[in-house]
PDB file of N, CA and C in Angstrom:
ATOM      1  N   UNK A   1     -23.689 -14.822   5.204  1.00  0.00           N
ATOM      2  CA  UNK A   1     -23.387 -15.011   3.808  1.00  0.00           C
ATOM      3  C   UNK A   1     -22.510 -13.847   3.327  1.00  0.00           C
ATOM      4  N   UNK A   2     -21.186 -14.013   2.621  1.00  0.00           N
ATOM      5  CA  UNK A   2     -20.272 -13.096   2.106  1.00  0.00           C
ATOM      6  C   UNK A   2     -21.287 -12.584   0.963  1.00  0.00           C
ATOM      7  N   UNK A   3     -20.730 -11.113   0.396  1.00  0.00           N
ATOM      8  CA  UNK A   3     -21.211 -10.698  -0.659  1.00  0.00           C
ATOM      9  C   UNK A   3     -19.978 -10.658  -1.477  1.00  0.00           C
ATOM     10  N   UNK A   4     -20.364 -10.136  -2.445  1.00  0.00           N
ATOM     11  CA  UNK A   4     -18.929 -10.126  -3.360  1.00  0.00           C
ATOM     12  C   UNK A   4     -19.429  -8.710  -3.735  1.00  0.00           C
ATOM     13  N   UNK A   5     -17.833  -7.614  -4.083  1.00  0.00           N
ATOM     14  CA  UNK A   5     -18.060  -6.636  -4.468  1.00  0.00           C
ATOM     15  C   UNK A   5     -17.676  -6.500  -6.458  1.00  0.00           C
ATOM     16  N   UNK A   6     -18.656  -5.814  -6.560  1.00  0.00           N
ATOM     17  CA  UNK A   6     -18.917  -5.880  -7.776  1.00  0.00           C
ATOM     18  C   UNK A   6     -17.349  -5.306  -8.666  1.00  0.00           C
ATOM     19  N   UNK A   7     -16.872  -5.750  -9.571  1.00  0.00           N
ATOM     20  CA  UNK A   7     -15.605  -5.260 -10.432  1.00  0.00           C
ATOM     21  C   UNK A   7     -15.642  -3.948 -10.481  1.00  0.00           C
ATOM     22  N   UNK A   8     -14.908  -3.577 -10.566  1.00  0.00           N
ATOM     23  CA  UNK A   8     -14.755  -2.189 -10.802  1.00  0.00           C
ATOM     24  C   UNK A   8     -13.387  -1.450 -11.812  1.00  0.00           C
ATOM     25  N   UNK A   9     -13.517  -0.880 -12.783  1.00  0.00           N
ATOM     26  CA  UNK A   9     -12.717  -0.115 -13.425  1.00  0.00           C
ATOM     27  C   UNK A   9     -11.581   0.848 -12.410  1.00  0.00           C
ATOM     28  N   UNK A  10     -10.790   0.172 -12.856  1.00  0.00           N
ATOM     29  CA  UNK A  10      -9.215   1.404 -12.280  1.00  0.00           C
ATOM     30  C   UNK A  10      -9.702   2.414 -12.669  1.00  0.00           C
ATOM     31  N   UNK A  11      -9.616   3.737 -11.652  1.00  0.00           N
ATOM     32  CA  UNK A  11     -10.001   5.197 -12.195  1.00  0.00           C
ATOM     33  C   UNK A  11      -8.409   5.790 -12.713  1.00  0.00           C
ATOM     34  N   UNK A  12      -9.161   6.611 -13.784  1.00  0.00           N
ATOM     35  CA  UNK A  12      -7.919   6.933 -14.534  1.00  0.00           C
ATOM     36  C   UNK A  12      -7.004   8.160 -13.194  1.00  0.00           C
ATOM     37  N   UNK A  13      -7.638   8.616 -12.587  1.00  0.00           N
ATOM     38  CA  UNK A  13      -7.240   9.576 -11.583  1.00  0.00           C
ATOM     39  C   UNK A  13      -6.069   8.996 -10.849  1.00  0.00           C
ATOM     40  N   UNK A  14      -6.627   7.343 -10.450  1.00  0.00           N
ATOM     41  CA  UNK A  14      -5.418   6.848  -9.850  1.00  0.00           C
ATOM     42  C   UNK A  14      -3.818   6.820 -10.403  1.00  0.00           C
ATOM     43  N   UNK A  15      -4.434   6.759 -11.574  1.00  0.00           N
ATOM     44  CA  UNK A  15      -3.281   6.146 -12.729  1.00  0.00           C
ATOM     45  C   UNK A  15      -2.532   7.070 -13.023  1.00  0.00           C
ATOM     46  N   UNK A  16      -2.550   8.249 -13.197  1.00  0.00           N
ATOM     47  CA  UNK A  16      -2.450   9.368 -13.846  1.00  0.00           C
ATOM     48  C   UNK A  16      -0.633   9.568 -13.453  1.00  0.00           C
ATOM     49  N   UNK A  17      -0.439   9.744 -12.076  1.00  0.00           N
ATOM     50  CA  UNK A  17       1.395   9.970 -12.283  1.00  0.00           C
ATOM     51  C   UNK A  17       1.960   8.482 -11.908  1.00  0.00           C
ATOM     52  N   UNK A  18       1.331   7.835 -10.912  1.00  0.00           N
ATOM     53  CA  UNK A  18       1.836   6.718 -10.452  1.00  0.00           C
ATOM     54  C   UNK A  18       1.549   5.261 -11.842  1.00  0.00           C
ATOM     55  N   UNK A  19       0.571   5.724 -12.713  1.00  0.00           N
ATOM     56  CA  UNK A  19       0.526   4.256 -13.456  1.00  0.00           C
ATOM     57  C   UNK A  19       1.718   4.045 -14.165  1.00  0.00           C
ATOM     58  N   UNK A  20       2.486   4.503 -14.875  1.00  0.00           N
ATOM     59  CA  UNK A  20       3.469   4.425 -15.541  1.00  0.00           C
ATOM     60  C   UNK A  20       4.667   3.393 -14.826  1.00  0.00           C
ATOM     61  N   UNK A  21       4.913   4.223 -13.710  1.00  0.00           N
ATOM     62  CA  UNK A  21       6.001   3.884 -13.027  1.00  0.00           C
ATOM     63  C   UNK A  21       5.612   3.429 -12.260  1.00  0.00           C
ATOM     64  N   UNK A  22       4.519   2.524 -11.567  1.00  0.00           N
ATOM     65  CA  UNK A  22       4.463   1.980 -10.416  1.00  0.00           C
ATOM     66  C   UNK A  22       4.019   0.221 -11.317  1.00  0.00           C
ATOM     67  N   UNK A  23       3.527   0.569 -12.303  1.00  0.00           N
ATOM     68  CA  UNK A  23       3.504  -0.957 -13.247  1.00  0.00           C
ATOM     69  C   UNK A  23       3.944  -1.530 -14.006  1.00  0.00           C
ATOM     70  N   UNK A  24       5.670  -0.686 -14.378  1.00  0.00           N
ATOM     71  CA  UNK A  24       6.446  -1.512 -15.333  1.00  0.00           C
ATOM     72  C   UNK A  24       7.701  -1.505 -14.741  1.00  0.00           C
ATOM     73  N   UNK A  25       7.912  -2.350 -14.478  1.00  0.00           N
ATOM     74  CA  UNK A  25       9.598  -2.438 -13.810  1.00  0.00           C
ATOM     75  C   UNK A  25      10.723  -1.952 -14.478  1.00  0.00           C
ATOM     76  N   UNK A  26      10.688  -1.288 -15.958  1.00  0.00           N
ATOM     77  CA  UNK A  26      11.545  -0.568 -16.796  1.00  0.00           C
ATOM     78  C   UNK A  26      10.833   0.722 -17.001  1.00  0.00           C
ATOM     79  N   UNK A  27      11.562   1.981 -17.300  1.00  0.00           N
ATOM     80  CA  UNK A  27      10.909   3.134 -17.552  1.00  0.00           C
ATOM     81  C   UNK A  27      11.161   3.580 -18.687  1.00  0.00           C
ATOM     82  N   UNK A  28      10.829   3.612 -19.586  1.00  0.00           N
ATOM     83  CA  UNK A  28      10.706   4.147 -20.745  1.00  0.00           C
ATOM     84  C   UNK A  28      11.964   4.708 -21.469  1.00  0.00           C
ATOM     85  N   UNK A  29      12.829   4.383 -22.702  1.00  0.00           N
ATOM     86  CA  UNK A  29      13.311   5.753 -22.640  1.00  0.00           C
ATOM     87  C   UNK A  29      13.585   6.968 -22.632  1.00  0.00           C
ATOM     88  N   UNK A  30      14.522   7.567 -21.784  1.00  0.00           N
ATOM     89  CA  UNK A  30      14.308   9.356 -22.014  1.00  0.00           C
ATOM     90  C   UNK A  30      13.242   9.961 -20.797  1.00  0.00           C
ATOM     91  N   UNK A  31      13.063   8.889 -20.115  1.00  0.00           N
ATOM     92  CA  UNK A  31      11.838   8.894 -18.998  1.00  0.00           C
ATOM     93  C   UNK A  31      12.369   9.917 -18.024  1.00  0.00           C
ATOM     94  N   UNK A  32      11.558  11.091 -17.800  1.00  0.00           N
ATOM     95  CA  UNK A  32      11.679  12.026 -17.075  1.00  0.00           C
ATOM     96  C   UNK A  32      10.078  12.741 -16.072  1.00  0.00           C
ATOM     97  N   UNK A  33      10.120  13.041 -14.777  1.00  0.00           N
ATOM     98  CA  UNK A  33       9.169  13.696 -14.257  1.00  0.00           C
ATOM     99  C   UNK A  33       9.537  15.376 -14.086  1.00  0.00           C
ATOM    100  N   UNK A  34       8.677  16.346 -14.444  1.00  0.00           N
ATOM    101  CA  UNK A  34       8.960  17.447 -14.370  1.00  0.00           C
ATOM    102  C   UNK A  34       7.647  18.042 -13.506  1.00  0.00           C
ATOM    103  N   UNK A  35       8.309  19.426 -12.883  1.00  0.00           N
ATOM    104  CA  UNK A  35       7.407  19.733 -11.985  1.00  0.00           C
ATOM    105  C   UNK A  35       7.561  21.342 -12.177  1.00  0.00           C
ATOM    106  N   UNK A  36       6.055  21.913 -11.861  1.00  0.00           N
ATOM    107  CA  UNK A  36       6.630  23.401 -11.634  1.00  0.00           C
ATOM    108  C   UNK A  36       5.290  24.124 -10.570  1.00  0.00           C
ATOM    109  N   UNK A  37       5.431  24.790  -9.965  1.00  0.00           N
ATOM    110  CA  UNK A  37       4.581  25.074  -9.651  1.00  0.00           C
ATOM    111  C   UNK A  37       3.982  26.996  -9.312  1.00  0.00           C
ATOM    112  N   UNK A  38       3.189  27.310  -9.003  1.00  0.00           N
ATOM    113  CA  UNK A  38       2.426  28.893  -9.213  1.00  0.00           C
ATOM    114  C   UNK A  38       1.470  29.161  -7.648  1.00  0.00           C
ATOM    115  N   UNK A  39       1.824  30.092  -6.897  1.00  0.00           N
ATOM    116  CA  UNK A  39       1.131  30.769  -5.879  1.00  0.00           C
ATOM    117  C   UNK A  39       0.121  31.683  -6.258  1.00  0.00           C
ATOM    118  N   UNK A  40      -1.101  30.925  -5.782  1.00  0.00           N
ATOM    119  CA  UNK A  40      -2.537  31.911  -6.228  1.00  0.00           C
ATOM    120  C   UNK A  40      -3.134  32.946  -5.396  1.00  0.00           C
ATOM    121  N   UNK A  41      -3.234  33.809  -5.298  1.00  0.00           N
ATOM    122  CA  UNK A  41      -3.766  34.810  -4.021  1.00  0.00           C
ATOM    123  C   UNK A  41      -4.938  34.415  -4.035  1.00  0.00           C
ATOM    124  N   UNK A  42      -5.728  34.527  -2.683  1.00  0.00           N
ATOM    125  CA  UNK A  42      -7.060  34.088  -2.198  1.00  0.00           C
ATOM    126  C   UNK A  42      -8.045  34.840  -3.800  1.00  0.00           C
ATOM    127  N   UNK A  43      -8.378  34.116  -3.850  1.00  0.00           N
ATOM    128  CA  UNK A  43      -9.940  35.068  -4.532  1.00  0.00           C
ATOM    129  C   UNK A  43      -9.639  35.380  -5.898  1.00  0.00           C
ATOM    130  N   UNK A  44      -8.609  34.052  -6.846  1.00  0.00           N
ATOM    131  CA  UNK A  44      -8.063  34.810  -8.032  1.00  0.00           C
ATOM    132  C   UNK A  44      -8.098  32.955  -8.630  1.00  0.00           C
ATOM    133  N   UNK A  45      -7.899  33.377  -9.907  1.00  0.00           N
ATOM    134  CA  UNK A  45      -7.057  32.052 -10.766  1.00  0.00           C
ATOM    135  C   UNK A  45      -6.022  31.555 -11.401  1.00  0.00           C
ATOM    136  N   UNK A  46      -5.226  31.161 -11.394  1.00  0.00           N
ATOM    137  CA  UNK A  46      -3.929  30.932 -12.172  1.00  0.00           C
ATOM    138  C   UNK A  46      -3.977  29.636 -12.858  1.00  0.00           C
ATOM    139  N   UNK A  47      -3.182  29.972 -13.511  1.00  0.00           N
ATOM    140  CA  UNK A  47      -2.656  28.432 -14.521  1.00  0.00           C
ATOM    141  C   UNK A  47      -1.386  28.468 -14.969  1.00  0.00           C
ATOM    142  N   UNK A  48      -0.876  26.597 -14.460  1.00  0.00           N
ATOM    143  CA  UNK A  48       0.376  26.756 -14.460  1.00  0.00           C
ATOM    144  C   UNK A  48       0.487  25.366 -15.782  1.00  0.00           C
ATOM    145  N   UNK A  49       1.768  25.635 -16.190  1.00  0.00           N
ATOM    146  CA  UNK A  49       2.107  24.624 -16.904  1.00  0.00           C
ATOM    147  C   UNK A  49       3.483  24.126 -16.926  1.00  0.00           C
ATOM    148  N   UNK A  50       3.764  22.825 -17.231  1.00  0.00           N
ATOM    149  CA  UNK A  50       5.159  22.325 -17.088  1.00  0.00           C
ATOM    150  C   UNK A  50       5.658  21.566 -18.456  1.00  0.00           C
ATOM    151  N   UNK A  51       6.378  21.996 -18.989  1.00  0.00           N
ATOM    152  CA  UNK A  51       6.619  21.325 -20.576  1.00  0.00           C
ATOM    153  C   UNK A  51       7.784  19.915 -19.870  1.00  0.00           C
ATOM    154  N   UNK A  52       7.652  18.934 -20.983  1.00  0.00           N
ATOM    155  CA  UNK A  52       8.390  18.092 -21.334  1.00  0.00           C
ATOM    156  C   UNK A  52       9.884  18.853 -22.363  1.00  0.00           C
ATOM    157  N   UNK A  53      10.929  18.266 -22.051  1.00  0.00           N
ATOM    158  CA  UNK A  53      12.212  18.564 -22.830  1.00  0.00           C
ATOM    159  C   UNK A  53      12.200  18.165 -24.130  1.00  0.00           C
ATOM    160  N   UNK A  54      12.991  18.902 -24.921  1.00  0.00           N
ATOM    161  CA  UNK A  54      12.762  18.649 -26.199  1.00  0.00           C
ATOM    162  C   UNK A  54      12.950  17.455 -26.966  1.00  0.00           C
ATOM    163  N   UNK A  55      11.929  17.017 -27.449  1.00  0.00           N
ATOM    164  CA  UNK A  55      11.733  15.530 -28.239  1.00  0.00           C
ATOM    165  C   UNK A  55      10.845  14.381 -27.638  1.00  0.00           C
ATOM    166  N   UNK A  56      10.717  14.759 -26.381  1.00  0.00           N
ATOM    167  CA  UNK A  56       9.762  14.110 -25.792  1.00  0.00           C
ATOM    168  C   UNK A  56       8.669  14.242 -25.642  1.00  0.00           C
ATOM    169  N   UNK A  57       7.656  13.240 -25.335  1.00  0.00           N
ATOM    170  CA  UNK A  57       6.071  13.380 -25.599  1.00  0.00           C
ATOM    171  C   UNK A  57       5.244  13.174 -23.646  1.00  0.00           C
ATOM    172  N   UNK A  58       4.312  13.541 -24.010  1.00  0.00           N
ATOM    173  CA  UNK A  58       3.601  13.776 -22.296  1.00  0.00           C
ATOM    174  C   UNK A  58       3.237  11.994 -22.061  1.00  0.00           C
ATOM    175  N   UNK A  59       3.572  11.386 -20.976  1.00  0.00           N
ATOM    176  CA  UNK A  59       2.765  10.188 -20.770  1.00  0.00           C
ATOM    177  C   UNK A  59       1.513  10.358 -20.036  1.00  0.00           C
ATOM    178  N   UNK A  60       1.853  11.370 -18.820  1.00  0.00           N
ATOM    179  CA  UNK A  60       0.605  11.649 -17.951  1.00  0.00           C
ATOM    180  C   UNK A  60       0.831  12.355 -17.162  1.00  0.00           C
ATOM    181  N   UNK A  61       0.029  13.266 -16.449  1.00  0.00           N
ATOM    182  CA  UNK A  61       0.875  14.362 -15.450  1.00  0.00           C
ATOM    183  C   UNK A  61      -0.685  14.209 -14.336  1.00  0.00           C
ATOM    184  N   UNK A  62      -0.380  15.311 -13.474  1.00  0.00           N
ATOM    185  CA  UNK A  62      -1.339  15.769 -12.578  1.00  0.00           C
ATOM    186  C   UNK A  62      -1.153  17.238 -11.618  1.00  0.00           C
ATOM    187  N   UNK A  63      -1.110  17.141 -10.269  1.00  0.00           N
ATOM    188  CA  UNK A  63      -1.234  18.170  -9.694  1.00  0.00           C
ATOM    189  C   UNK A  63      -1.533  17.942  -7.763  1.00  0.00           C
ATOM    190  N   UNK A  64      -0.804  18.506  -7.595  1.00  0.00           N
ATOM    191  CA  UNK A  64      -0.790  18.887  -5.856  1.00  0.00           C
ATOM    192  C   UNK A  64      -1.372  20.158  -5.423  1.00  0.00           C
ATOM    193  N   UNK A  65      -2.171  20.471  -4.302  1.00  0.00           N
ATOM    194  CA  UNK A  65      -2.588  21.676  -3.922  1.00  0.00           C
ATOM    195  C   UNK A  65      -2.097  21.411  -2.502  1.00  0.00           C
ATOM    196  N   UNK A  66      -1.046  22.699  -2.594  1.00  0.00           N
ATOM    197  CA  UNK A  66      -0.316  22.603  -0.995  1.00  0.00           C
ATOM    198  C   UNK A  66      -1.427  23.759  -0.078  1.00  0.00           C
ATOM    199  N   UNK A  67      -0.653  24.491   1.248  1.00  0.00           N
ATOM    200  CA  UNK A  67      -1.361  24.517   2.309  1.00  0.00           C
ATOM    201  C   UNK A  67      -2.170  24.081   3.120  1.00  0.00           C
ATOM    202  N   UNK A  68      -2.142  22.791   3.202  1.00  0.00           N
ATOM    203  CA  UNK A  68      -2.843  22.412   4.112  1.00  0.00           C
ATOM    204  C   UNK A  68      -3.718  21.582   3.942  1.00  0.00           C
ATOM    205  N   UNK A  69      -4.476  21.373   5.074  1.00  0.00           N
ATOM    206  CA  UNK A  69      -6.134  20.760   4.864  1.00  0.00           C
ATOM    207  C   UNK A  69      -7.196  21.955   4.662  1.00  0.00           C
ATOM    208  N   UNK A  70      -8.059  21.689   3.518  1.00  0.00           N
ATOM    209  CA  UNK A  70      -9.006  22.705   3.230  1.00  0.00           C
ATOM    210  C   UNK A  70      -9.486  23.212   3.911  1.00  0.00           C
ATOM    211  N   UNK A  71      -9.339  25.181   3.780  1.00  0.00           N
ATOM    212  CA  UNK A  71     -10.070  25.753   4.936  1.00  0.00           C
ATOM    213  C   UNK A  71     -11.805  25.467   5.710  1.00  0.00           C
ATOM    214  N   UNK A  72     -12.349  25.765   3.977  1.00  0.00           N
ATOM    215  CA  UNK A  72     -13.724  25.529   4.163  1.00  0.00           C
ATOM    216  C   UNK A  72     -14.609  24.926   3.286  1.00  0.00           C
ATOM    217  N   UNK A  73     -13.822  23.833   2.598  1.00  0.00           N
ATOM    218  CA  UNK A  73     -14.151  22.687   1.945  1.00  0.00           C
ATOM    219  C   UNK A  73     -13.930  22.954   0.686  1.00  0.00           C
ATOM    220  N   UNK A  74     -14.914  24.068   0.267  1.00  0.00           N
ATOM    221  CA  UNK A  74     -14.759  24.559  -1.349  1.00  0.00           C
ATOM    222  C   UNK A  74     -13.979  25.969  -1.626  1.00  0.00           C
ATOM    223  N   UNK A  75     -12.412  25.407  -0.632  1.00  0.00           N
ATOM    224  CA  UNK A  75     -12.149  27.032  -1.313  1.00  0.00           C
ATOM    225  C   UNK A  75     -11.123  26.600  -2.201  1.00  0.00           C
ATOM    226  N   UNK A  76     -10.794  25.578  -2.640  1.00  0.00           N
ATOM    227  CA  UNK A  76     -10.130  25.384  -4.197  1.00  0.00           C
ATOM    228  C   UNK A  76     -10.730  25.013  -5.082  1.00  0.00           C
ATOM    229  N   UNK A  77     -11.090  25.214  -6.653  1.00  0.00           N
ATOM    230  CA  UNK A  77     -11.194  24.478  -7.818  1.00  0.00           C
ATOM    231  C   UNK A  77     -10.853  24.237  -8.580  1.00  0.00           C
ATOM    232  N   UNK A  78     -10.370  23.154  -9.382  1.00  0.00           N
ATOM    233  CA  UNK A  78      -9.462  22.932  -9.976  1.00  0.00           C
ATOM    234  C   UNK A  78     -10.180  22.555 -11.495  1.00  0.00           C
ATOM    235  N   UNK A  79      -9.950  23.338 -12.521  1.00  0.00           N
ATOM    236  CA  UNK A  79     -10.969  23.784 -13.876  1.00  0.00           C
ATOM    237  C   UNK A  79     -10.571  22.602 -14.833  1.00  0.00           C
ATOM    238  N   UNK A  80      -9.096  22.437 -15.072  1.00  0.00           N
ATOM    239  CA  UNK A  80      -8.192  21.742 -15.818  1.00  0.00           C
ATOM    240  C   UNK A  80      -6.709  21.098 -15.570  1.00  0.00           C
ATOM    241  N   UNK A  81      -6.912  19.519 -15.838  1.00  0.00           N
ATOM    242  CA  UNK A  81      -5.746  19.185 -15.216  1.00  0.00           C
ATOM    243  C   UNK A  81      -5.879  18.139 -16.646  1.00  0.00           C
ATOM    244  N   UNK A  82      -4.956  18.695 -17.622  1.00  0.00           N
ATOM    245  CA  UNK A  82      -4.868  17.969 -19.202  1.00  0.00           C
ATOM    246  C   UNK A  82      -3.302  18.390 -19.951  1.00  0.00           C
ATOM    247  N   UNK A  83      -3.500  17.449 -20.865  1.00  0.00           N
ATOM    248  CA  UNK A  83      -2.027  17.673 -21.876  1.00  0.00           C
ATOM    249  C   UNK A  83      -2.175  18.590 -22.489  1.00  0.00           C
ATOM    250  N   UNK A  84      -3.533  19.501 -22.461  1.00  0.00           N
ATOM    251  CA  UNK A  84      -3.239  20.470 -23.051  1.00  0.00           C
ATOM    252  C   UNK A  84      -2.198  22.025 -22.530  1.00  0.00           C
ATOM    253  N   UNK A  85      -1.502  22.017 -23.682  1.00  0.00           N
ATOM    254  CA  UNK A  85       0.070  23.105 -23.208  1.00  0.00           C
ATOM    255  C   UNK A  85      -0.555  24.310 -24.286  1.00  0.00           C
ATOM    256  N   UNK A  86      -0.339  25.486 -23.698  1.00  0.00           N
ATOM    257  CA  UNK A  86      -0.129  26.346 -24.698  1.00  0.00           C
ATOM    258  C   UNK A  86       1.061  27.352 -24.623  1.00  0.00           C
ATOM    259  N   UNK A  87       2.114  26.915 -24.007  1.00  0.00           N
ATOM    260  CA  UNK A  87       3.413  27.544 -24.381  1.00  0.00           C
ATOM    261  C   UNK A  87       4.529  26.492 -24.477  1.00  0.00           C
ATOM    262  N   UNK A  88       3.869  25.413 -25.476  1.00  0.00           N
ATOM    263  CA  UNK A  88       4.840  24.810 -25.699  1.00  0.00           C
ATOM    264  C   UNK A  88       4.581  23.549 -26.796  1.00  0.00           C
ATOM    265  N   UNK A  89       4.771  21.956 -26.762  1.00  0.00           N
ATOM    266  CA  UNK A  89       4.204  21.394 -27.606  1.00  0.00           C
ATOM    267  C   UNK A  89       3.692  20.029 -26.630  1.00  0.00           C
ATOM    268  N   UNK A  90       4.613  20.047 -25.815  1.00  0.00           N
ATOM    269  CA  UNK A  90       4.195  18.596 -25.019  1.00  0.00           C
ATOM    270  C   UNK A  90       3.958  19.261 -23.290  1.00  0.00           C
ATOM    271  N   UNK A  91       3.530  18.910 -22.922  1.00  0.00           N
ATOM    272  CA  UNK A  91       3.682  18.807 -21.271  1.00  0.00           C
ATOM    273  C   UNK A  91       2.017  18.766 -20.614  1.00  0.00           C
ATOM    274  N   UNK A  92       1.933  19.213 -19.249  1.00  0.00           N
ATOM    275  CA  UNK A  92       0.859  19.285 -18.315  1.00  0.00           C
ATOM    276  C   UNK A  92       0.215  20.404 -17.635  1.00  0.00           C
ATOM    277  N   UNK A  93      -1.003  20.720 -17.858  1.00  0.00           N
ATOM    278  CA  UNK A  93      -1.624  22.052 -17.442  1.00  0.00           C
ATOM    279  C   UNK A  93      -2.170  22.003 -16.908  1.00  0.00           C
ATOM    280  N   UNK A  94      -2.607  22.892 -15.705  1.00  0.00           N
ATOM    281  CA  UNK A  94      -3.870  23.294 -14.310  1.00  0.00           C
ATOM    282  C   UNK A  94      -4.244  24.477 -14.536  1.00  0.00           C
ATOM    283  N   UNK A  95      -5.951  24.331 -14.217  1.00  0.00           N
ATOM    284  CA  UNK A  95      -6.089  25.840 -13.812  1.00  0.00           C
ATOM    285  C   UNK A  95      -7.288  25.656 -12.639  1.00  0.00           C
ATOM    286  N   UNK A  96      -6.648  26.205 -11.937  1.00  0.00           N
ATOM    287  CA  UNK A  96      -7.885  26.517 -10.290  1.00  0.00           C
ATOM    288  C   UNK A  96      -7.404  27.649 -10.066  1.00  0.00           C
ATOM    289  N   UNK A  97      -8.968  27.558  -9.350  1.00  0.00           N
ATOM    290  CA  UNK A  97      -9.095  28.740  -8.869  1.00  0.00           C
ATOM    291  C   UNK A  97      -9.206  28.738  -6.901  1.00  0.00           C
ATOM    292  N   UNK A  98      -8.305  29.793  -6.807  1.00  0.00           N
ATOM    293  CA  UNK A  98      -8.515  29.710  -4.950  1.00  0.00           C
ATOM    294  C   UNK A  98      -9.335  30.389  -4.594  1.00  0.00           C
ATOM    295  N   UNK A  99     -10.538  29.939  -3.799  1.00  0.00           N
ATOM    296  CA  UNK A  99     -11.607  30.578  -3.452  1.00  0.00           C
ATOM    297  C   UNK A  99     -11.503  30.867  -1.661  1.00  0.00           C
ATOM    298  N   UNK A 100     -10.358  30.566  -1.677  1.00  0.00           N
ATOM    299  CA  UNK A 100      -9.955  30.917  -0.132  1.00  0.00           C
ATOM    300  C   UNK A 100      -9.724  32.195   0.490  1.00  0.00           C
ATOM    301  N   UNK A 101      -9.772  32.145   1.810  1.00  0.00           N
ATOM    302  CA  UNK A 101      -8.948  33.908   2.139  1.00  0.00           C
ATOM    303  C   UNK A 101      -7.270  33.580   2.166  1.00  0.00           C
ATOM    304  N   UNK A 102      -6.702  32.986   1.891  1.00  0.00           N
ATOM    305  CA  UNK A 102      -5.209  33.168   2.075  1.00  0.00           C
ATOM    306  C   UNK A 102      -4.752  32.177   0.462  1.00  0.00           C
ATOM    307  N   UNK A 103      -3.521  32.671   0.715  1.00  0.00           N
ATOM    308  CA  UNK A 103      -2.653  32.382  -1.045  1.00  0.00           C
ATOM    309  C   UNK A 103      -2.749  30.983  -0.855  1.00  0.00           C
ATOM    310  N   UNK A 104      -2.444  30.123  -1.858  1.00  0.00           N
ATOM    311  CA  UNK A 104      -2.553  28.359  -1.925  1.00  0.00           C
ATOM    312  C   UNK A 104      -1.233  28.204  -2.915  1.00  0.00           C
ATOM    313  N   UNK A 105      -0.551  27.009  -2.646  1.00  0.00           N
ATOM    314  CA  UNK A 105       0.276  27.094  -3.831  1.00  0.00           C
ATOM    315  C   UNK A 105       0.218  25.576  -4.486  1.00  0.00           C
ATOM    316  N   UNK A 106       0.065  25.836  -5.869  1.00  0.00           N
ATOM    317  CA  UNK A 106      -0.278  24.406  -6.632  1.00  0.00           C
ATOM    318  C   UNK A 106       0.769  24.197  -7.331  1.00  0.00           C
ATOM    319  N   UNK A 107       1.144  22.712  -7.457  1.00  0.00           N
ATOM    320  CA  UNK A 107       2.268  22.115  -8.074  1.00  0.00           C
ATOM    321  C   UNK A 107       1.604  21.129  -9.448  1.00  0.00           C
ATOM    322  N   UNK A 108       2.095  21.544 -10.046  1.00  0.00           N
ATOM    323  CA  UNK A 108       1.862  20.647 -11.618  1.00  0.00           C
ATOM    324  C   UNK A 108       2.960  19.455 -11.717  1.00  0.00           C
ATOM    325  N   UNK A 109       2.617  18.662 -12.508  1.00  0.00           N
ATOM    326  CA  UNK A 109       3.756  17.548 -12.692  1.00  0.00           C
ATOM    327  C   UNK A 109       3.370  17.204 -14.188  1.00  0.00           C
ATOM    328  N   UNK A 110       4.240  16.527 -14.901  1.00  0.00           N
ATOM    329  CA  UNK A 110       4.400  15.769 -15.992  1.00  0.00           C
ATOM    330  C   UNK A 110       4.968  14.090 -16.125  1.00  0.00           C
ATOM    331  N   UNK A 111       4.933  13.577 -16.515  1.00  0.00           N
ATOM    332  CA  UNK A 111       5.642  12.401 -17.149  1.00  0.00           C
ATOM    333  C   UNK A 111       6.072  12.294 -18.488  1.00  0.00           C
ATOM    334  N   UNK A 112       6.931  12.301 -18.790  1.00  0.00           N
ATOM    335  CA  UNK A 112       7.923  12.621 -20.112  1.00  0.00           C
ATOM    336  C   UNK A 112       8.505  11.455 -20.229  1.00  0.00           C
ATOM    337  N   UNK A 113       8.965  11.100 -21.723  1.00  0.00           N
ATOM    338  CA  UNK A 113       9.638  10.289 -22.365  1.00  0.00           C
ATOM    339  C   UNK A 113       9.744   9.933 -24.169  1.00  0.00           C
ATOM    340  N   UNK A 114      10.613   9.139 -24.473  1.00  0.00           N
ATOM    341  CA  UNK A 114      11.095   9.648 -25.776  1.00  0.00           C
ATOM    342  C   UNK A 114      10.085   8.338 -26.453  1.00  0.00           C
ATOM    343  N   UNK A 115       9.299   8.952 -27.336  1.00  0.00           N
ATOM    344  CA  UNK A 115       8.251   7.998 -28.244  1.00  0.00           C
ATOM    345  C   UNK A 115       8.354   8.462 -29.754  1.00  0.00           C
TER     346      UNK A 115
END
């Protein structure tokens, strides 16, 4: 006997850089992705942020953690990944912390466009 799997809600996680642009066959106008990213030394925290250009508003952003596959499972954390900007008015913010022995480098992203 088949079961059926129960519905499930799209997680917003999925959605976050790819929903925009992977579900409307037009992009917005003024539609722009911006990226920036910050090298953390083992055993410290940073926070990076990436503004949207002027006049434009945040659609959705996120975040990459380069080096690799995790040394020892929990040596990144990642505190905040939100529209909240504080050097600016629109864009995308991170803050982790590397709990690793060696530097990590994290990439922020945005989705921008004119609303």
């Amino acid at each position: 006997m088949m079961q059926r799997l129960p519905k499930l809600p799209i997680l917003a996680a999925l959605g976050t850089i790819v929903g925009l642009a992977a579900f409307t066959s037009q992009k917005p106008s003024g539609y722009e992705q911006k990226i920036a990213g910050i090298d953390v030394v083992a055993g410290n925290t940073g926070v990076a942020e990436v503004l949207c250009s002027a006049g434009k508003k945040a659609l959705g952003g996120g975040y990459k953690i380069g080096g690799g596959i995790l040394i020892t499972g929990d040596d990144v954390a990642v505190y905040e990944s939100s529209p909240r900007v504080t050097s600016g008015t629109d864009g995308w913010r991170i803050e982790a912390a590397n709990r690793g022995t060696t530097a990590r480098h994290f990439d922020v992203y945005v989705l921008c466009a004119n609303m």
